[in-house]
PDB file of N, CA and C in Angstrom:
ATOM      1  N   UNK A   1       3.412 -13.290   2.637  1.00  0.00           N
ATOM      2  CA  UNK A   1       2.023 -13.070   2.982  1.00  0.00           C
ATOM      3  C   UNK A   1       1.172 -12.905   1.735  1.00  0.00           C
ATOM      4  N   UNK A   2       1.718 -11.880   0.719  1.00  0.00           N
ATOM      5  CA  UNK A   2       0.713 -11.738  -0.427  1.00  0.00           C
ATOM      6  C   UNK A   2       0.528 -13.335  -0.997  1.00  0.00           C
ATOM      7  N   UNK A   3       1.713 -14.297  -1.451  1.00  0.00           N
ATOM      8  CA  UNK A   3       1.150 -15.054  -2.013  1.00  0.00           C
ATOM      9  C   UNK A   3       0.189 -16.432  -1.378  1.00  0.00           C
ATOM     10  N   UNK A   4       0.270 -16.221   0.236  1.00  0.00           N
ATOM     11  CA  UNK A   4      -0.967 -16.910   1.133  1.00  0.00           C
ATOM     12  C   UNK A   4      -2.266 -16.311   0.683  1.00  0.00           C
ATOM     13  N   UNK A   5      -2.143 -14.580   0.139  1.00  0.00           N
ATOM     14  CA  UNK A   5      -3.330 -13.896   0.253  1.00  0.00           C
ATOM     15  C   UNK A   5      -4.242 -14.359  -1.296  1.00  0.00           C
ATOM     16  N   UNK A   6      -3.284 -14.494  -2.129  1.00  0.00           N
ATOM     17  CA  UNK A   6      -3.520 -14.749  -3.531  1.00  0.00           C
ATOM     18  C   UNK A   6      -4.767 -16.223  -3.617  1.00  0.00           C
ATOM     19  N   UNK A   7      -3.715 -17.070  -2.918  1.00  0.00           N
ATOM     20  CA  UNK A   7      -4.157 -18.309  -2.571  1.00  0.00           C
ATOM     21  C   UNK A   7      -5.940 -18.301  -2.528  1.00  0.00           C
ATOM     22  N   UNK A   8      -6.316 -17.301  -2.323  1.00  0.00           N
ATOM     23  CA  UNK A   8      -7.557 -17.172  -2.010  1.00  0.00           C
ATOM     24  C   UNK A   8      -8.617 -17.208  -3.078  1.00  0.00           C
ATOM     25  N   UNK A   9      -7.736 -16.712  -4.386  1.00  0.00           N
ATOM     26  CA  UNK A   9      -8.846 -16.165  -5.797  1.00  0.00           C
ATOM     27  C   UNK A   9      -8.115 -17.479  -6.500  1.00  0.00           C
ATOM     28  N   UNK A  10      -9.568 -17.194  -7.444  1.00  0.00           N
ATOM     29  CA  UNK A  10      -9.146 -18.224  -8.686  1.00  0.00           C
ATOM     30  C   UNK A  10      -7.700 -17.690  -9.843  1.00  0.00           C
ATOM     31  N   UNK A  11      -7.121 -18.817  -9.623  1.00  0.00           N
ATOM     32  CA  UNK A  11      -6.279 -18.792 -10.859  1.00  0.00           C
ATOM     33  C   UNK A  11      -6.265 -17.738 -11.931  1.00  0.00           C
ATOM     34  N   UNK A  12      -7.105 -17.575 -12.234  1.00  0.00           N
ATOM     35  CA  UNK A  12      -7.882 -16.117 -13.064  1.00  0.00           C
ATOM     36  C   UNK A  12      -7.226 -14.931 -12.932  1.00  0.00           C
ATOM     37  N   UNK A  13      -7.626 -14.953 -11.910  1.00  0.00           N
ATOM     38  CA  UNK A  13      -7.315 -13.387 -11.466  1.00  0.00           C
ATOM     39  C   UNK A  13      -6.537 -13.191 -10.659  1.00  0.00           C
ATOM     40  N   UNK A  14      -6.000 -14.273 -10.123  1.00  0.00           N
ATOM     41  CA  UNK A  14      -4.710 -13.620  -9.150  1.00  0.00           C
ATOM     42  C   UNK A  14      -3.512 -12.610  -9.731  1.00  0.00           C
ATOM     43  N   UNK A  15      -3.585 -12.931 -10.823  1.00  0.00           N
ATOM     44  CA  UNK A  15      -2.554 -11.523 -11.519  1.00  0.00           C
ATOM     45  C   UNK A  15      -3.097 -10.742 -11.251  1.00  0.00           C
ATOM     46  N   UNK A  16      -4.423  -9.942 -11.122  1.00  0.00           N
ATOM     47  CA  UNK A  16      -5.254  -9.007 -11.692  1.00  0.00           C
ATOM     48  C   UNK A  16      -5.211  -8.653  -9.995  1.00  0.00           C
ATOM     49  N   UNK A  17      -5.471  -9.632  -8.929  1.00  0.00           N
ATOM     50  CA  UNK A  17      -5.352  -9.000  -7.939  1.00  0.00           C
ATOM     51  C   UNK A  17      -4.203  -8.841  -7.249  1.00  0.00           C
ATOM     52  N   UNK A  18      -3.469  -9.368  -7.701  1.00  0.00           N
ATOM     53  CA  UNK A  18      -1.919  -8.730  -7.361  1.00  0.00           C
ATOM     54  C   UNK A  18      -1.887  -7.530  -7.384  1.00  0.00           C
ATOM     55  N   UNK A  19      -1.974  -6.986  -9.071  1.00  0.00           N
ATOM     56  CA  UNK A  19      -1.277  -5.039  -9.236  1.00  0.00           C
ATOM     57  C   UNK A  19      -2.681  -4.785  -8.635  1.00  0.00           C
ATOM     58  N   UNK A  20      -3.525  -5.197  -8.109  1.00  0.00           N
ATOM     59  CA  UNK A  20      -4.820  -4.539  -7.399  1.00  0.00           C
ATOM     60  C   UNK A  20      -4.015  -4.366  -5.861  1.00  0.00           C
ATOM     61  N   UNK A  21      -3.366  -4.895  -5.668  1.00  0.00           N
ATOM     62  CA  UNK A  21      -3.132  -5.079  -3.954  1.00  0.00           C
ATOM     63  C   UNK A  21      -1.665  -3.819  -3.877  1.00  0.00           C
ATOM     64  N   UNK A  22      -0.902  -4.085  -4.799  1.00  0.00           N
ATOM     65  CA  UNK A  22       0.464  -3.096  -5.251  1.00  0.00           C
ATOM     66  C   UNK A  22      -0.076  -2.242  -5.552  1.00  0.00           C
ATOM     67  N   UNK A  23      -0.709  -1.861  -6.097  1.00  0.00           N
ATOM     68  CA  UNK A  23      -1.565  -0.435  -6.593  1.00  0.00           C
ATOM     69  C   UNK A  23      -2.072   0.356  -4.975  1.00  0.00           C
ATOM     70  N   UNK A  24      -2.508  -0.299  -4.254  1.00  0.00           N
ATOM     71  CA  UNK A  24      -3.142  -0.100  -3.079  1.00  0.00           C
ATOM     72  C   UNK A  24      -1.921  -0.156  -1.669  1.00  0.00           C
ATOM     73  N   UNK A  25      -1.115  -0.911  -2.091  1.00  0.00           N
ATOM     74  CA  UNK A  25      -0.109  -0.446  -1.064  1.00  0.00           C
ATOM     75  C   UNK A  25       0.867   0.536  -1.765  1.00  0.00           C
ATOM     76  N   UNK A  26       1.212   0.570  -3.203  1.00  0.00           N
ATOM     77  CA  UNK A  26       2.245   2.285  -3.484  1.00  0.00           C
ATOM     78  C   UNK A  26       1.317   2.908  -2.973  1.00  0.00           C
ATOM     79  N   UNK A  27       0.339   3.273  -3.552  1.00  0.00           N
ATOM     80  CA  UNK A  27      -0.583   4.263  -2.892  1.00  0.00           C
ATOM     81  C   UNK A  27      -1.012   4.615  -1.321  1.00  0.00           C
ATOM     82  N   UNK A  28      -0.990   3.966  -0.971  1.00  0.00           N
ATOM     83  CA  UNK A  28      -0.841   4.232   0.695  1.00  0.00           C
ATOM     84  C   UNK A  28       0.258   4.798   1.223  1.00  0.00           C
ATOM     85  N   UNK A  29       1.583   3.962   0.659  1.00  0.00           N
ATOM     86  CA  UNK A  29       2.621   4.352   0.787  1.00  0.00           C
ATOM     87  C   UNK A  29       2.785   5.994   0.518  1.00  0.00           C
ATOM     88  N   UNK A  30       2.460   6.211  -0.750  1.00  0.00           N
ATOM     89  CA  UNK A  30       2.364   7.881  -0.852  1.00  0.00           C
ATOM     90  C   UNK A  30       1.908   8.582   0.128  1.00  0.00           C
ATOM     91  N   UNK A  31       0.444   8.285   0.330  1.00  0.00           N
ATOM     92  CA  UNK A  31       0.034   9.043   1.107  1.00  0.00           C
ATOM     93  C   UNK A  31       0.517   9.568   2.183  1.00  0.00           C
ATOM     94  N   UNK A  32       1.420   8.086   2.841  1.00  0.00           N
ATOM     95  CA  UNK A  32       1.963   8.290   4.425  1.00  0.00           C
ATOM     96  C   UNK A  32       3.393   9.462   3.906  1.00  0.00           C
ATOM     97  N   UNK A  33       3.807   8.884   2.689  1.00  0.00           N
ATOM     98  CA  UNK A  33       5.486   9.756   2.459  1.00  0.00           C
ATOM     99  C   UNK A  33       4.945  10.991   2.546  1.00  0.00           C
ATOM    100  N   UNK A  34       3.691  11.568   1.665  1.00  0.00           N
ATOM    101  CA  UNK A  34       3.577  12.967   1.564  1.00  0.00           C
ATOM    102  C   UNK A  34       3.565  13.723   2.781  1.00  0.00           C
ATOM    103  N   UNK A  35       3.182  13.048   4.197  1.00  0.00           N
ATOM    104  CA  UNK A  35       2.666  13.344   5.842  1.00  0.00           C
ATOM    105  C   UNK A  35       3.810  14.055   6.288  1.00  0.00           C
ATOM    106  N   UNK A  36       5.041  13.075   5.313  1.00  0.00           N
ATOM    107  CA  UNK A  36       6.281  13.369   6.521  1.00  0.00           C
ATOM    108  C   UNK A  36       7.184  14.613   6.032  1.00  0.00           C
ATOM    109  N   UNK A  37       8.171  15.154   7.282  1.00  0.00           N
ATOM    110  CA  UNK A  37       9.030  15.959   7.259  1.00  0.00           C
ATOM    111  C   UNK A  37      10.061  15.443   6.032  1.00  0.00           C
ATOM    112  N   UNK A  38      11.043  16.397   5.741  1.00  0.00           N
ATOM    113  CA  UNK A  38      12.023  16.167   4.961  1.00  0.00           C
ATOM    114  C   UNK A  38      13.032  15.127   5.541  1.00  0.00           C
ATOM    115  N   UNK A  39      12.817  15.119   6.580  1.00  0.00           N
ATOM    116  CA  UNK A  39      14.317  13.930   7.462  1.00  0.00           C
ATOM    117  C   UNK A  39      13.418  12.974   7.759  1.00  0.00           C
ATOM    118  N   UNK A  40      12.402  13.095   7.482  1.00  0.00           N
ATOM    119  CA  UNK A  40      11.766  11.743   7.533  1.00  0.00           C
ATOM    120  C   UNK A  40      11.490  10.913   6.633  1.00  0.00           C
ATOM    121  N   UNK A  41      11.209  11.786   4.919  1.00  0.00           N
ATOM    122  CA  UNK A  41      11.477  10.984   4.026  1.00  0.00           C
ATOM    123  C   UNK A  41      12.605  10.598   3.998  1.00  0.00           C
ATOM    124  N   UNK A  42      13.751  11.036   3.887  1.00  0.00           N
ATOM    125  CA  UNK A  42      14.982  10.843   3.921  1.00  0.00           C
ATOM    126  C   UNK A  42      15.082   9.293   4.639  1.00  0.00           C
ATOM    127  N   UNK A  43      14.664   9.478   5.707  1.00  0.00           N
ATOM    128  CA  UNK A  43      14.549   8.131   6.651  1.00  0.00           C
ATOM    129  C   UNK A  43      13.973   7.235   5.771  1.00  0.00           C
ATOM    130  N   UNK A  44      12.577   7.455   5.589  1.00  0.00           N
ATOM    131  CA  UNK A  44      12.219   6.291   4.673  1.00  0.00           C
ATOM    132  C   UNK A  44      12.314   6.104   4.022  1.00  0.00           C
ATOM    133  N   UNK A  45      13.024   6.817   2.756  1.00  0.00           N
ATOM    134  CA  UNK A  45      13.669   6.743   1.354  1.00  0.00           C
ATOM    135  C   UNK A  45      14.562   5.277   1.658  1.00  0.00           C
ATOM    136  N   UNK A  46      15.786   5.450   3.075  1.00  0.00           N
ATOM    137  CA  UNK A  46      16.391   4.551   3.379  1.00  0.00           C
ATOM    138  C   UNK A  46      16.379   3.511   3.220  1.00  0.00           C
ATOM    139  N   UNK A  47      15.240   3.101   4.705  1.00  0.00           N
ATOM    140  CA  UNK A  47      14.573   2.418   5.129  1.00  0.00           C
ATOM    141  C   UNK A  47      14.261   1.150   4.100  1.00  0.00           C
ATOM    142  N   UNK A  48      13.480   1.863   3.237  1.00  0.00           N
ATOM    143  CA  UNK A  48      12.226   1.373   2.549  1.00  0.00           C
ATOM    144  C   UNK A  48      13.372   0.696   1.145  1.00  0.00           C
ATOM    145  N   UNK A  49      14.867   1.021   0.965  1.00  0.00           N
ATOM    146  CA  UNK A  49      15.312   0.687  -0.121  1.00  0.00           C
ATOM    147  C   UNK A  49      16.686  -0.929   0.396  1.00  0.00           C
ATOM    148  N   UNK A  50      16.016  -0.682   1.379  1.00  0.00           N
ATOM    149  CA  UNK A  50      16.561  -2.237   2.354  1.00  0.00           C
ATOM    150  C   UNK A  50      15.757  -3.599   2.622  1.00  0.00           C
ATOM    151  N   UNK A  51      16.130  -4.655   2.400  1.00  0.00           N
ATOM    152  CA  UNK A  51      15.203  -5.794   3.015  1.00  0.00           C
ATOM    153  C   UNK A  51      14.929  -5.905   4.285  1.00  0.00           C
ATOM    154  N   UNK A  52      14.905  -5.387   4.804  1.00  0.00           N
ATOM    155  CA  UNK A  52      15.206  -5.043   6.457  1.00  0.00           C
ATOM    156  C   UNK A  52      13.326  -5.044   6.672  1.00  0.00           C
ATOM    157  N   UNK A  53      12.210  -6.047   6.720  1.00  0.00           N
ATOM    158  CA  UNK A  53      11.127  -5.638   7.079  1.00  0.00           C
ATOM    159  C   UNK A  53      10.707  -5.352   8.284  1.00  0.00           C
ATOM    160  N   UNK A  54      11.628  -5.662   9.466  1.00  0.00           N
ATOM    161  CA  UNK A  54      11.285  -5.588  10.548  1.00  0.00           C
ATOM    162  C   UNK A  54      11.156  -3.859  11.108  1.00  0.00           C
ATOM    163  N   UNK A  55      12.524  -2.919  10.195  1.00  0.00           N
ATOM    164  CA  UNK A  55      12.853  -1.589  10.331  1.00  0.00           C
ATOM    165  C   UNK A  55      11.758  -0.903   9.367  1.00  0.00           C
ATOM    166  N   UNK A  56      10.969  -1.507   8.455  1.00  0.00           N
ATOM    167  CA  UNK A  56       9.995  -0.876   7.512  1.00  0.00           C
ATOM    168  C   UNK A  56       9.043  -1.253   8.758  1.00  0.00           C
ATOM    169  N   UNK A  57       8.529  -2.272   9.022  1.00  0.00           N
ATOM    170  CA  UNK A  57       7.046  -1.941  10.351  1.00  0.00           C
ATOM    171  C   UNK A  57       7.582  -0.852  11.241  1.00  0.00           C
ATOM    172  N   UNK A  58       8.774  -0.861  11.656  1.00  0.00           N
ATOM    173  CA  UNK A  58       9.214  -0.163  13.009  1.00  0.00           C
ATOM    174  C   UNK A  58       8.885   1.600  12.675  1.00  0.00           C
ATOM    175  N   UNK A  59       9.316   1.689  11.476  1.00  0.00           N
ATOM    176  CA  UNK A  59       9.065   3.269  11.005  1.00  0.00           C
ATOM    177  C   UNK A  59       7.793   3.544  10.580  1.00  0.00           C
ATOM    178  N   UNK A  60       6.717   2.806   9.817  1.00  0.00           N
ATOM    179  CA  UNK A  60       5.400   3.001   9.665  1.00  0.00           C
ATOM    180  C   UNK A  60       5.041   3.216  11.124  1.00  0.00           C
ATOM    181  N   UNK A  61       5.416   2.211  11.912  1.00  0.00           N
ATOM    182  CA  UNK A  61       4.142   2.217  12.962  1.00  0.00           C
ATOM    183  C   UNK A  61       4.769   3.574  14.414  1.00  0.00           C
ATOM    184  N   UNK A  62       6.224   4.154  13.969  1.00  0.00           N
ATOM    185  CA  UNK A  62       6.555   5.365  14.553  1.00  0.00           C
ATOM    186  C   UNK A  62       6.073   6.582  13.857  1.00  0.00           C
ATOM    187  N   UNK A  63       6.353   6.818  12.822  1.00  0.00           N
ATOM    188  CA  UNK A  63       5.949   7.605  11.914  1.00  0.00           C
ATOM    189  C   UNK A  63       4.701   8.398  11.132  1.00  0.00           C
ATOM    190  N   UNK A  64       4.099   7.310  10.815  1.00  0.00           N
ATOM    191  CA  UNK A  64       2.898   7.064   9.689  1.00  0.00           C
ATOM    192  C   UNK A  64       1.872   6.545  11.039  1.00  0.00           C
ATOM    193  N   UNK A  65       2.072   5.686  11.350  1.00  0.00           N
ATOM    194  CA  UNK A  65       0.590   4.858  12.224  1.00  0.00           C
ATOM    195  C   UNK A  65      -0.077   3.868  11.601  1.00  0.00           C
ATOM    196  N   UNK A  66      -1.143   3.395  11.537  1.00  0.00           N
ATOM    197  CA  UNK A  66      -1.861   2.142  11.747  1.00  0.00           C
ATOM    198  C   UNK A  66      -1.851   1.928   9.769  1.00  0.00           C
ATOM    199  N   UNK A  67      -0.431   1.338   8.980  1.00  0.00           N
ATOM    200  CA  UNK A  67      -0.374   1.190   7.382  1.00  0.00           C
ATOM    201  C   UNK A  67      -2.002   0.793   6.848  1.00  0.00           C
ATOM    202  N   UNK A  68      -2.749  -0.136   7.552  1.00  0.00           N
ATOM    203  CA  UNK A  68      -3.476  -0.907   7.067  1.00  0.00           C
ATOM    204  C   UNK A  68      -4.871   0.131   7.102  1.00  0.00           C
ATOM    205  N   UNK A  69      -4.969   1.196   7.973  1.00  0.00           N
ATOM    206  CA  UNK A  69      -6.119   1.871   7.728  1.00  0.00           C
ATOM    207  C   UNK A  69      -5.969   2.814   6.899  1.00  0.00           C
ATOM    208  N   UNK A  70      -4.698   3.129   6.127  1.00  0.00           N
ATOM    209  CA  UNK A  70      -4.127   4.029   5.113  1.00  0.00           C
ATOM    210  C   UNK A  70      -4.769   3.347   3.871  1.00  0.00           C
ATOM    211  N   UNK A  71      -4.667   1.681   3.725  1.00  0.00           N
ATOM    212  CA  UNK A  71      -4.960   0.840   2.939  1.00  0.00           C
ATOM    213  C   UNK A  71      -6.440   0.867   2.569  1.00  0.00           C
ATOM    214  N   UNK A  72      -7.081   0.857   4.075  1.00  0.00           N
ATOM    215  CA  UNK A  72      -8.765   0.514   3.634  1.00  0.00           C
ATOM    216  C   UNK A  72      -9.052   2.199   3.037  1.00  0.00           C
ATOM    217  N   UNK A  73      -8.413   3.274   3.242  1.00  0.00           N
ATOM    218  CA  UNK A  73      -9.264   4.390   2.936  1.00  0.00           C
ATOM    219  C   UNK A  73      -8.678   4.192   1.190  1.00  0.00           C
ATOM    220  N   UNK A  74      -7.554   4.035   0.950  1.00  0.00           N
ATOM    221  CA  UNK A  74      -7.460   4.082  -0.415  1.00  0.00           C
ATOM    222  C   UNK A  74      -7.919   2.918  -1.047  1.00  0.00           C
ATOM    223  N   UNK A  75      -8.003   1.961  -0.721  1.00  0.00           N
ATOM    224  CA  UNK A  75      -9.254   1.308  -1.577  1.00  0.00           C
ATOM    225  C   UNK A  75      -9.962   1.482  -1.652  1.00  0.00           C
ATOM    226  N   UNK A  76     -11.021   2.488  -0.756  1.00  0.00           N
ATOM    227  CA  UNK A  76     -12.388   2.946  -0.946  1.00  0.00           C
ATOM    228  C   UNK A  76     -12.288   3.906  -1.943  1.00  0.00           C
ATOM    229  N   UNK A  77     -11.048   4.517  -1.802  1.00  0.00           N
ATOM    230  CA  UNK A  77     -11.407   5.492  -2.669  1.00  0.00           C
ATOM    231  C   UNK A  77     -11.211   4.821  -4.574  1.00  0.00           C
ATOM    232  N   UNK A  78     -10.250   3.937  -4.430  1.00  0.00           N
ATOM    233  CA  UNK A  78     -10.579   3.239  -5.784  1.00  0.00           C
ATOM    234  C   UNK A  78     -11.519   2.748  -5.875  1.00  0.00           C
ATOM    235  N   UNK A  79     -12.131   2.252  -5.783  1.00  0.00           N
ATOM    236  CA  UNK A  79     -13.663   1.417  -5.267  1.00  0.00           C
ATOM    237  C   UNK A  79     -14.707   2.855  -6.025  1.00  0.00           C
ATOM    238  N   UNK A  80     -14.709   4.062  -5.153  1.00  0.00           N
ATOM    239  CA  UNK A  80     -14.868   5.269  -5.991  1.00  0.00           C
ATOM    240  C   UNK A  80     -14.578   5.838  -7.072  1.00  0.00           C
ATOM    241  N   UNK A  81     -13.317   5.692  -7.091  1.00  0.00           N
ATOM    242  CA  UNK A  81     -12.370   5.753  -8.927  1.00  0.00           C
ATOM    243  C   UNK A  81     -13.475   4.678  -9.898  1.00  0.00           C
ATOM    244  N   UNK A  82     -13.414   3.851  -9.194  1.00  0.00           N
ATOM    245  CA  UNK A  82     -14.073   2.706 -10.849  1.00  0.00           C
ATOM    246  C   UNK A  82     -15.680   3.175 -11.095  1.00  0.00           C
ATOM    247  N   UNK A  83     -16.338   3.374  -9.731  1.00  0.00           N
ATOM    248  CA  UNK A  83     -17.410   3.730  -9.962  1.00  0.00           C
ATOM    249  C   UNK A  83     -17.838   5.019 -10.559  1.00  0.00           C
ATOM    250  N   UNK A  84     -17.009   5.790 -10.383  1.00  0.00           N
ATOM    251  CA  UNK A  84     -17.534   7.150 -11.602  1.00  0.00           C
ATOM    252  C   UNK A  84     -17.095   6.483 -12.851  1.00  0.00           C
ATOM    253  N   UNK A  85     -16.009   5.846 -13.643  1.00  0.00           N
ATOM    254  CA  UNK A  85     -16.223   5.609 -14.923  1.00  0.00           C
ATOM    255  C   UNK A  85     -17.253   5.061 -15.563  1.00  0.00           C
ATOM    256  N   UNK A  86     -17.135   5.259 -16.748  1.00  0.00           N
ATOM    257  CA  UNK A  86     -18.534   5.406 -17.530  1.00  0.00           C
ATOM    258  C   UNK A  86     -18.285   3.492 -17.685  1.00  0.00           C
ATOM    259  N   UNK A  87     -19.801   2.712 -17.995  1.00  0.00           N
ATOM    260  CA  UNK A  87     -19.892   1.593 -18.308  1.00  0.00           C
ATOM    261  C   UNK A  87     -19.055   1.383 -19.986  1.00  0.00           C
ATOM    262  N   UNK A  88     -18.960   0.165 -20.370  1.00  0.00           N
ATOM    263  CA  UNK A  88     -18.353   0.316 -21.122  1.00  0.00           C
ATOM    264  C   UNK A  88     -19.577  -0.935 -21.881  1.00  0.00           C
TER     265      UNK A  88
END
């Protein structure tokens, strides 16, 4: 899927929006790990260290809930991150 998504930007910057998109899904990812119980990281420690993507949706969407609105809030909030730094 990411590299259909890439497909989209110029040549340029598709590196640049790559660790933009990885940056934005570890980070989500955190957010949801920090939510959970201890046997639940445990679970997803698992989970998450398998190719198994079908058992990674199955536990977000038991667990955690809707990944992708985890996504839009932490990009806003980077979106916020860049905008307080100073111009350069």
């Amino acid at each position: 899927m990411q590299q259909n998504f890439l497909n989209n930007f110029p040549s340029e910057i598709q590196e640049t929006v790559s660790k933009l998109y990885d940056t934005i899904l570890e980070r989500s990812l955190m957010e949801a790990y920090q939510k959970l119980d201890d046997t639940q990281k445990s679970m997803m420690a698992t989970i998450f260290n398998t190719d198994d993507e079908k058992k990674k949706k199955n536990f977000l969407k038991e667990y955690v809930g809707d990944l992708q609105d985890i996504m839009v809030r932490e990009t806003k909030k980077i979106i916020e991150e860049i905008k307080k730094q100073p111009a350069n």
